[in-house]
PDB file of N, CA and C in Angstrom:
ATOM      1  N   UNK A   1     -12.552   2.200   1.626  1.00  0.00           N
ATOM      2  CA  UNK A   1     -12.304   2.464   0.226  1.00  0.00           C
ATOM      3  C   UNK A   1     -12.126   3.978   0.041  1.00  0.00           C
ATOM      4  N   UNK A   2     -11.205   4.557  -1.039  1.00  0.00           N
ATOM      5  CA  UNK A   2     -11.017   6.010  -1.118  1.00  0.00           C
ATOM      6  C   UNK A   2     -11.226   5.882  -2.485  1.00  0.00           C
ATOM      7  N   UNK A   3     -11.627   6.357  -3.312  1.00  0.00           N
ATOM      8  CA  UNK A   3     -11.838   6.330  -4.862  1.00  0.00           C
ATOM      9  C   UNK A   3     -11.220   5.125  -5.572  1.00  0.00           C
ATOM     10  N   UNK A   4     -12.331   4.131  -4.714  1.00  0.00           N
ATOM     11  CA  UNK A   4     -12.757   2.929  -5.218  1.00  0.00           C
ATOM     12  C   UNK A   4     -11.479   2.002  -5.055  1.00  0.00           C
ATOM     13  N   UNK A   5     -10.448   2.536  -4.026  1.00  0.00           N
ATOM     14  CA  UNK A   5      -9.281   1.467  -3.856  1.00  0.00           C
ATOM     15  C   UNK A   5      -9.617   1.073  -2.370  1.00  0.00           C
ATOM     16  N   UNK A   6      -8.788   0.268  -1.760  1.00  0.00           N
ATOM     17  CA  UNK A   6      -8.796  -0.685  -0.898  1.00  0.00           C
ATOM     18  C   UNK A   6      -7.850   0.528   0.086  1.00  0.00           C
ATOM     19  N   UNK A   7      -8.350   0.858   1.266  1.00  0.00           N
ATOM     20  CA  UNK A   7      -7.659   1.310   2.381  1.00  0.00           C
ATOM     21  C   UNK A   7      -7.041   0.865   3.913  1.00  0.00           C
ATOM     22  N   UNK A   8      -6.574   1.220   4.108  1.00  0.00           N
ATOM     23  CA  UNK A   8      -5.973   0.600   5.160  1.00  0.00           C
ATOM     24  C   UNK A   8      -7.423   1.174   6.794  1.00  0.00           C
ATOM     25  N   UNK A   9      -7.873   0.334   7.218  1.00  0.00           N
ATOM     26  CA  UNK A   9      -9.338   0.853   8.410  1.00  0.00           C
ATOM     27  C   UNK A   9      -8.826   2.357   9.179  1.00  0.00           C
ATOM     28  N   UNK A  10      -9.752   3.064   8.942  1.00  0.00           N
ATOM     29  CA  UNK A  10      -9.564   4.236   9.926  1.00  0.00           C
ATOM     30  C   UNK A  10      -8.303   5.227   9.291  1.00  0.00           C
ATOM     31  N   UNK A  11      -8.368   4.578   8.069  1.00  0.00           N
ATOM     32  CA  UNK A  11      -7.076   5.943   7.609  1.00  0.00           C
ATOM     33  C   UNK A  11      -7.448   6.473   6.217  1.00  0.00           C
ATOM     34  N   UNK A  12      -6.699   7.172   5.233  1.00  0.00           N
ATOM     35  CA  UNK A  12      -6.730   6.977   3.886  1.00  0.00           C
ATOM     36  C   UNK A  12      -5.649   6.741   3.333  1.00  0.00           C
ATOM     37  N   UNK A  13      -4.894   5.974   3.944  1.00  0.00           N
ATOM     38  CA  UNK A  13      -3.243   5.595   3.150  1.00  0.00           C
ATOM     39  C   UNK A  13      -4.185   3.881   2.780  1.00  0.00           C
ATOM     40  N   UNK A  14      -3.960   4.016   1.196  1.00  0.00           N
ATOM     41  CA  UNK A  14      -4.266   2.449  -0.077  1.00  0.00           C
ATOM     42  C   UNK A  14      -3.098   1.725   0.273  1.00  0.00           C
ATOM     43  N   UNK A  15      -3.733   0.521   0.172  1.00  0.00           N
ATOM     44  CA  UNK A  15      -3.241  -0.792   0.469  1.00  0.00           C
ATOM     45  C   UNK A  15      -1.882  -0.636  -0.517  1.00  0.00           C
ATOM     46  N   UNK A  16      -2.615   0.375  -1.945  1.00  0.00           N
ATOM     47  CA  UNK A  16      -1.813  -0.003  -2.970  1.00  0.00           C
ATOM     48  C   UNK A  16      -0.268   0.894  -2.662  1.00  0.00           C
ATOM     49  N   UNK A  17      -0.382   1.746  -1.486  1.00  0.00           N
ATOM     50  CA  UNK A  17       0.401   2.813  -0.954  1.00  0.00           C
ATOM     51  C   UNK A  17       1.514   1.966  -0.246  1.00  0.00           C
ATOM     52  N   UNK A  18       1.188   0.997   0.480  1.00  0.00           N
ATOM     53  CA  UNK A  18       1.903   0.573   1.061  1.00  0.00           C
ATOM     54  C   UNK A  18       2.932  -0.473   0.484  1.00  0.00           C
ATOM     55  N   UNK A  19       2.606  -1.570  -1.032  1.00  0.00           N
ATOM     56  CA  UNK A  19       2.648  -2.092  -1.526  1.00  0.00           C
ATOM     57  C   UNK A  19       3.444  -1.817  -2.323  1.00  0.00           C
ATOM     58  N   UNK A  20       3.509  -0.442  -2.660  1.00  0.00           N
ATOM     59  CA  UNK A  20       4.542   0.384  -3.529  1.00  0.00           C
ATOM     60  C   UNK A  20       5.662   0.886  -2.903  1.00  0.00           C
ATOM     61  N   UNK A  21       5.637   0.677  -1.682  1.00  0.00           N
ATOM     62  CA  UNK A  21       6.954   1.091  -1.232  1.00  0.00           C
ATOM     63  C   UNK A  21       7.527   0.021  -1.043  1.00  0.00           C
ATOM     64  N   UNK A  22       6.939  -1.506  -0.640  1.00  0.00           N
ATOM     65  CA  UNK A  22       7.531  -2.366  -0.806  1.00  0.00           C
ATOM     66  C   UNK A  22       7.977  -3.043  -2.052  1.00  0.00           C
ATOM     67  N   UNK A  23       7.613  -2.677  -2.758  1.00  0.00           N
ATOM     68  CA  UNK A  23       8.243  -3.347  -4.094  1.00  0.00           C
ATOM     69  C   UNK A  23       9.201  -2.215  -4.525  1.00  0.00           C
ATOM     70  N   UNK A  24       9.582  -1.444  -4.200  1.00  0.00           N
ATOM     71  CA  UNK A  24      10.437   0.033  -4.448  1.00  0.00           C
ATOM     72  C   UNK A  24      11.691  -0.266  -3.200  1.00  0.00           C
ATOM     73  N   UNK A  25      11.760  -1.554  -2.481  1.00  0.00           N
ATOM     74  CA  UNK A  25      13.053  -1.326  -1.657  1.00  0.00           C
ATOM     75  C   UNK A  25      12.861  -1.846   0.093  1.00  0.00           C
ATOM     76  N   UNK A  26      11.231  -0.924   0.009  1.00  0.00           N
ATOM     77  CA  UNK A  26      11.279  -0.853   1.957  1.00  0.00           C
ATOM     78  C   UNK A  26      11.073  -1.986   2.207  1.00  0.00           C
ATOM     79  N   UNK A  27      11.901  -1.572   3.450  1.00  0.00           N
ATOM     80  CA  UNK A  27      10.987  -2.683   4.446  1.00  0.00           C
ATOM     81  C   UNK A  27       9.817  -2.873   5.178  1.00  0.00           C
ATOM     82  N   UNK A  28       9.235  -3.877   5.878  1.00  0.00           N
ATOM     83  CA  UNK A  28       7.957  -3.420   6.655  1.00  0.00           C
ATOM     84  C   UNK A  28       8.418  -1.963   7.385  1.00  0.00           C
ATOM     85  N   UNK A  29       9.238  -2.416   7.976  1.00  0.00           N
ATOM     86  CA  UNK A  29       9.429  -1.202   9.530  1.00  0.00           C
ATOM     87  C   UNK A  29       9.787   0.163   8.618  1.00  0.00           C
ATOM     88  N   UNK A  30      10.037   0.253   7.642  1.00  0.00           N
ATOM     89  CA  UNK A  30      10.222   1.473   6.315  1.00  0.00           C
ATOM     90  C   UNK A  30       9.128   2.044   5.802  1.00  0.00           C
ATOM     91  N   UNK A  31       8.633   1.170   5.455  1.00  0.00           N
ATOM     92  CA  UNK A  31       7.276   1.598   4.904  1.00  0.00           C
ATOM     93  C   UNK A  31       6.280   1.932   6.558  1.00  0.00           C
ATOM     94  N   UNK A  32       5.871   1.424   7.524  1.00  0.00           N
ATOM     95  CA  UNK A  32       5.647   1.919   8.933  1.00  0.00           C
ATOM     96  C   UNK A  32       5.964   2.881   8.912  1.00  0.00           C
ATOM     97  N   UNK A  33       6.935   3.637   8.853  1.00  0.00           N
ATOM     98  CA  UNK A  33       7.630   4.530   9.600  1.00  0.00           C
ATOM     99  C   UNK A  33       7.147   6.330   8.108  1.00  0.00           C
ATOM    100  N   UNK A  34       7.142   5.292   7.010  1.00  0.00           N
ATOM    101  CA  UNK A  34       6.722   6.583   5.646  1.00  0.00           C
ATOM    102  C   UNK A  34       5.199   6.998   6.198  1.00  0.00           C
ATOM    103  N   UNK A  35       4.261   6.197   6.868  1.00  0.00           N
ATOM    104  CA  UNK A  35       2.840   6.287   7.819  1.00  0.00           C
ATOM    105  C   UNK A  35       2.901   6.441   8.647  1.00  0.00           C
ATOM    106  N   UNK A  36       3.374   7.495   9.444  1.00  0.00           N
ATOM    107  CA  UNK A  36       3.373   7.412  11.330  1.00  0.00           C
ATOM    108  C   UNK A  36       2.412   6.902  12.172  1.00  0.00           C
ATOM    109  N   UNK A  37       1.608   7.161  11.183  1.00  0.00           N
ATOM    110  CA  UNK A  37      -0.603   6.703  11.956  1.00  0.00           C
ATOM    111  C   UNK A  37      -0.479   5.064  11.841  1.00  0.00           C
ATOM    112  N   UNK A  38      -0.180   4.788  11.201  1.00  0.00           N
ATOM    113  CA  UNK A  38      -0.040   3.184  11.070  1.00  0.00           C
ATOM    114  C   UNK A  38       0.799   2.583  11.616  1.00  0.00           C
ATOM    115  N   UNK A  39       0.673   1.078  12.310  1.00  0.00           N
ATOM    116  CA  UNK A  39       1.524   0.287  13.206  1.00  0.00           C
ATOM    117  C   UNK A  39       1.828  -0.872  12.053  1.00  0.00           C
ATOM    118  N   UNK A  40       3.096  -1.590  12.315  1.00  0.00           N
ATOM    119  CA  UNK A  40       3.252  -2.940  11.612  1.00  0.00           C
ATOM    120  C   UNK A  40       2.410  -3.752  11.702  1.00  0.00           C
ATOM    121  N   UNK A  41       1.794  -4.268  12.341  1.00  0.00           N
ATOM    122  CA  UNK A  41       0.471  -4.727  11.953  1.00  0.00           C
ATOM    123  C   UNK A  41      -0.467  -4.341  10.835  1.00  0.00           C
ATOM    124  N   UNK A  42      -0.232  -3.129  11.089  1.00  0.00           N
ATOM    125  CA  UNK A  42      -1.545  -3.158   9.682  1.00  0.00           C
ATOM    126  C   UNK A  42      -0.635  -2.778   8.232  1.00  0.00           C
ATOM    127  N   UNK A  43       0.722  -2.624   8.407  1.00  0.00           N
ATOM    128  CA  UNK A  43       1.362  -3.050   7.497  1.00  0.00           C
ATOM    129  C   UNK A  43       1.338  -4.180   6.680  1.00  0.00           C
ATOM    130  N   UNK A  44       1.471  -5.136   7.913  1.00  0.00           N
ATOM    131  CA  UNK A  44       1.148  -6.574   7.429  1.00  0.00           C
ATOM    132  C   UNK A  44      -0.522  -7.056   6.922  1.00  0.00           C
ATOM    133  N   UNK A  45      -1.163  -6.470   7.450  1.00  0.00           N
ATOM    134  CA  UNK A  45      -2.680  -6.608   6.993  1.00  0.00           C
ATOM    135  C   UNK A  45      -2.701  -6.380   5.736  1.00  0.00           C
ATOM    136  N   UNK A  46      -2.119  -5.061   5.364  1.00  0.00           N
ATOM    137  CA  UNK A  46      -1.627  -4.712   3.908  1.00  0.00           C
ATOM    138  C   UNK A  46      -1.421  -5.943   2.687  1.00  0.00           C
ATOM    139  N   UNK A  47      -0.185  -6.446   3.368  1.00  0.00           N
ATOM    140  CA  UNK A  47       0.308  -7.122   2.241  1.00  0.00           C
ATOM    141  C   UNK A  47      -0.682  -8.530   2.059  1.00  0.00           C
ATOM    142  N   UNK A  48      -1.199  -8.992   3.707  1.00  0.00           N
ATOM    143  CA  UNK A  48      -2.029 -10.326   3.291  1.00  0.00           C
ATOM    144  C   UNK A  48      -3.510  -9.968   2.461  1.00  0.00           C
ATOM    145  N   UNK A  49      -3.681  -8.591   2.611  1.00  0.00           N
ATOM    146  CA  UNK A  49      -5.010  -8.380   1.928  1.00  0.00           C
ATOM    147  C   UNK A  49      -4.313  -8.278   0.318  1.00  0.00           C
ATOM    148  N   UNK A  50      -3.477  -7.893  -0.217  1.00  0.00           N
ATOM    149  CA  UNK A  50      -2.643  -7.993  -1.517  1.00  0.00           C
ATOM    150  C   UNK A  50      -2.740  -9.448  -1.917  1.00  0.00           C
ATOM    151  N   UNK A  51      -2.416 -10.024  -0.771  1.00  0.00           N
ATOM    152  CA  UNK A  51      -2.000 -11.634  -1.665  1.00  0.00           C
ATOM    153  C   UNK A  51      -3.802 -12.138  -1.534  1.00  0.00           C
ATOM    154  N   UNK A  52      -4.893 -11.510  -1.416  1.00  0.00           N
ATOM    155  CA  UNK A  52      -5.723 -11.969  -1.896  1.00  0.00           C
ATOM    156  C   UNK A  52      -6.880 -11.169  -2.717  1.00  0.00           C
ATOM    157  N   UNK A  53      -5.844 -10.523  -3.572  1.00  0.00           N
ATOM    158  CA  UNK A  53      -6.532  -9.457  -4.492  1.00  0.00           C
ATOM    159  C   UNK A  53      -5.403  -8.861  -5.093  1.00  0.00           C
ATOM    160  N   UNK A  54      -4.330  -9.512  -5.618  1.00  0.00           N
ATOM    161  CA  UNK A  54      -3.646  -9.519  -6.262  1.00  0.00           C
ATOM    162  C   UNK A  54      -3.597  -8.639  -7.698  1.00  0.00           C
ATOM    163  N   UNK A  55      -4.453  -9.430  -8.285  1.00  0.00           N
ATOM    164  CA  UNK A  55      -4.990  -8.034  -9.677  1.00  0.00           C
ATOM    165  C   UNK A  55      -5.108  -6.737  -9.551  1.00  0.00           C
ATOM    166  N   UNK A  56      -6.086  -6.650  -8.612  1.00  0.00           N
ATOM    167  CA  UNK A  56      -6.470  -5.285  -8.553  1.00  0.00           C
ATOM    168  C   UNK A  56      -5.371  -3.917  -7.488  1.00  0.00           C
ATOM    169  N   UNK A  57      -5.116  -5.301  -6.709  1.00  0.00           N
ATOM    170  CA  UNK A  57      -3.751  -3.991  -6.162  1.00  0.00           C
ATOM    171  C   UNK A  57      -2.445  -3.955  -7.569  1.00  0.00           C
ATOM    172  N   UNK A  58      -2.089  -4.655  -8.147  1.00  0.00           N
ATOM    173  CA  UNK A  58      -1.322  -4.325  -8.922  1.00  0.00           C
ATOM    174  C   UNK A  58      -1.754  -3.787  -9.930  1.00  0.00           C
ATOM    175  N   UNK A  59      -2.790  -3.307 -10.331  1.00  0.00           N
ATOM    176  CA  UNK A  59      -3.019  -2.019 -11.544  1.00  0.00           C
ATOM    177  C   UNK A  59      -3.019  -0.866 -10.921  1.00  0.00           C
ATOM    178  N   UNK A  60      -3.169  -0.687  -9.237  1.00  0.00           N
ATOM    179  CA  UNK A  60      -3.563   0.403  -8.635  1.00  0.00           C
ATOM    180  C   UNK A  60      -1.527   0.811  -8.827  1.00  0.00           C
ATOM    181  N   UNK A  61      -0.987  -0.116  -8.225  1.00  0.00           N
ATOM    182  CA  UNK A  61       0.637   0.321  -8.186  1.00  0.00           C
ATOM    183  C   UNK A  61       0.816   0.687  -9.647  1.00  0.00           C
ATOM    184  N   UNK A  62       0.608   0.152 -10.635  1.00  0.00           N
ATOM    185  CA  UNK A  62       1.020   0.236 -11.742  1.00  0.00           C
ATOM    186  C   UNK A  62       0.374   1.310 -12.326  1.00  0.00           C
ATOM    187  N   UNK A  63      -0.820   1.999 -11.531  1.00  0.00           N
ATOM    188  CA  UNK A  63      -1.075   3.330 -11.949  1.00  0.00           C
ATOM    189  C   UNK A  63      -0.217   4.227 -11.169  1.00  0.00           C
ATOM    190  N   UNK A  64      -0.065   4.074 -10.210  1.00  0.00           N
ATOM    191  CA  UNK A  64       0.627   5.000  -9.010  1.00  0.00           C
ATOM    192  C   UNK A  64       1.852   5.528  -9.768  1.00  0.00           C
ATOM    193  N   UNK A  65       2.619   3.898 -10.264  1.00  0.00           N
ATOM    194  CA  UNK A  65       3.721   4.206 -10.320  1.00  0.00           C
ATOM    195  C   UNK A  65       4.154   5.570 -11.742  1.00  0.00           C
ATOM    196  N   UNK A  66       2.794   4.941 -12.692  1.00  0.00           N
ATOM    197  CA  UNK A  66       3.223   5.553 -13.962  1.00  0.00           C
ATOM    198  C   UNK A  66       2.997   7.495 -13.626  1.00  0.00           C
ATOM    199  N   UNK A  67       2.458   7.646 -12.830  1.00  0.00           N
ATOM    200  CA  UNK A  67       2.163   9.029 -12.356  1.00  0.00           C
ATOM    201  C   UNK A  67       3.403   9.445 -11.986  1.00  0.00           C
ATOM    202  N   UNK A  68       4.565   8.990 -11.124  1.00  0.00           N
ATOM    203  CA  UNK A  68       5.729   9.435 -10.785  1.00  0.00           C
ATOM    204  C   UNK A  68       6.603   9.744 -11.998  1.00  0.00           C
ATOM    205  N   UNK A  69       6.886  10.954 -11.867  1.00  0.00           N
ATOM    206  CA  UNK A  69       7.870  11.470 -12.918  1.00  0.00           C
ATOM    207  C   UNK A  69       8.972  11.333 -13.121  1.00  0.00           C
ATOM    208  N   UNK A  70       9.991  10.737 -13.763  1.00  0.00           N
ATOM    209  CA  UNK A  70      11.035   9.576 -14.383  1.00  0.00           C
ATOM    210  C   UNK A  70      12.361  10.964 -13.711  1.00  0.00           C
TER     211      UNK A  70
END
């Protein structure tokens, strides 16, 4: 956990980090590659830990996102 979000083990890139690039376009191997420290695997760990906490990663994106400047 990094200020109270969900992290990916042994790193500080959020689940909700990874999640946002996929709904923004990438692909797994895209979003991999925006994390050099991270392998597709835990890409994918990513998204199955999303589909079971669904709510709470999507307010984290939906904060992320509103922070990016238009």
């Amino acid at each position: 956990m990094r200020l109270g979000r969900p992290v990916i083990g042994g790193t500080r890139i959020g689940v909700h980090d990874i999640l946002g690039l996929i709904l923004t376009g990438s692909t797994v191997d895209e979003a991999g590659k925006s994390f050099p420290s991270i392998t597709r695997a835990q890409v994918y760990e990513s998204l199955a830990y999303y589909e079971d906490h669904k709510a709470e990663i999507d307010l984290a994106v939906a904060e992320q996102m509103a922070e990016i400047p238009a």
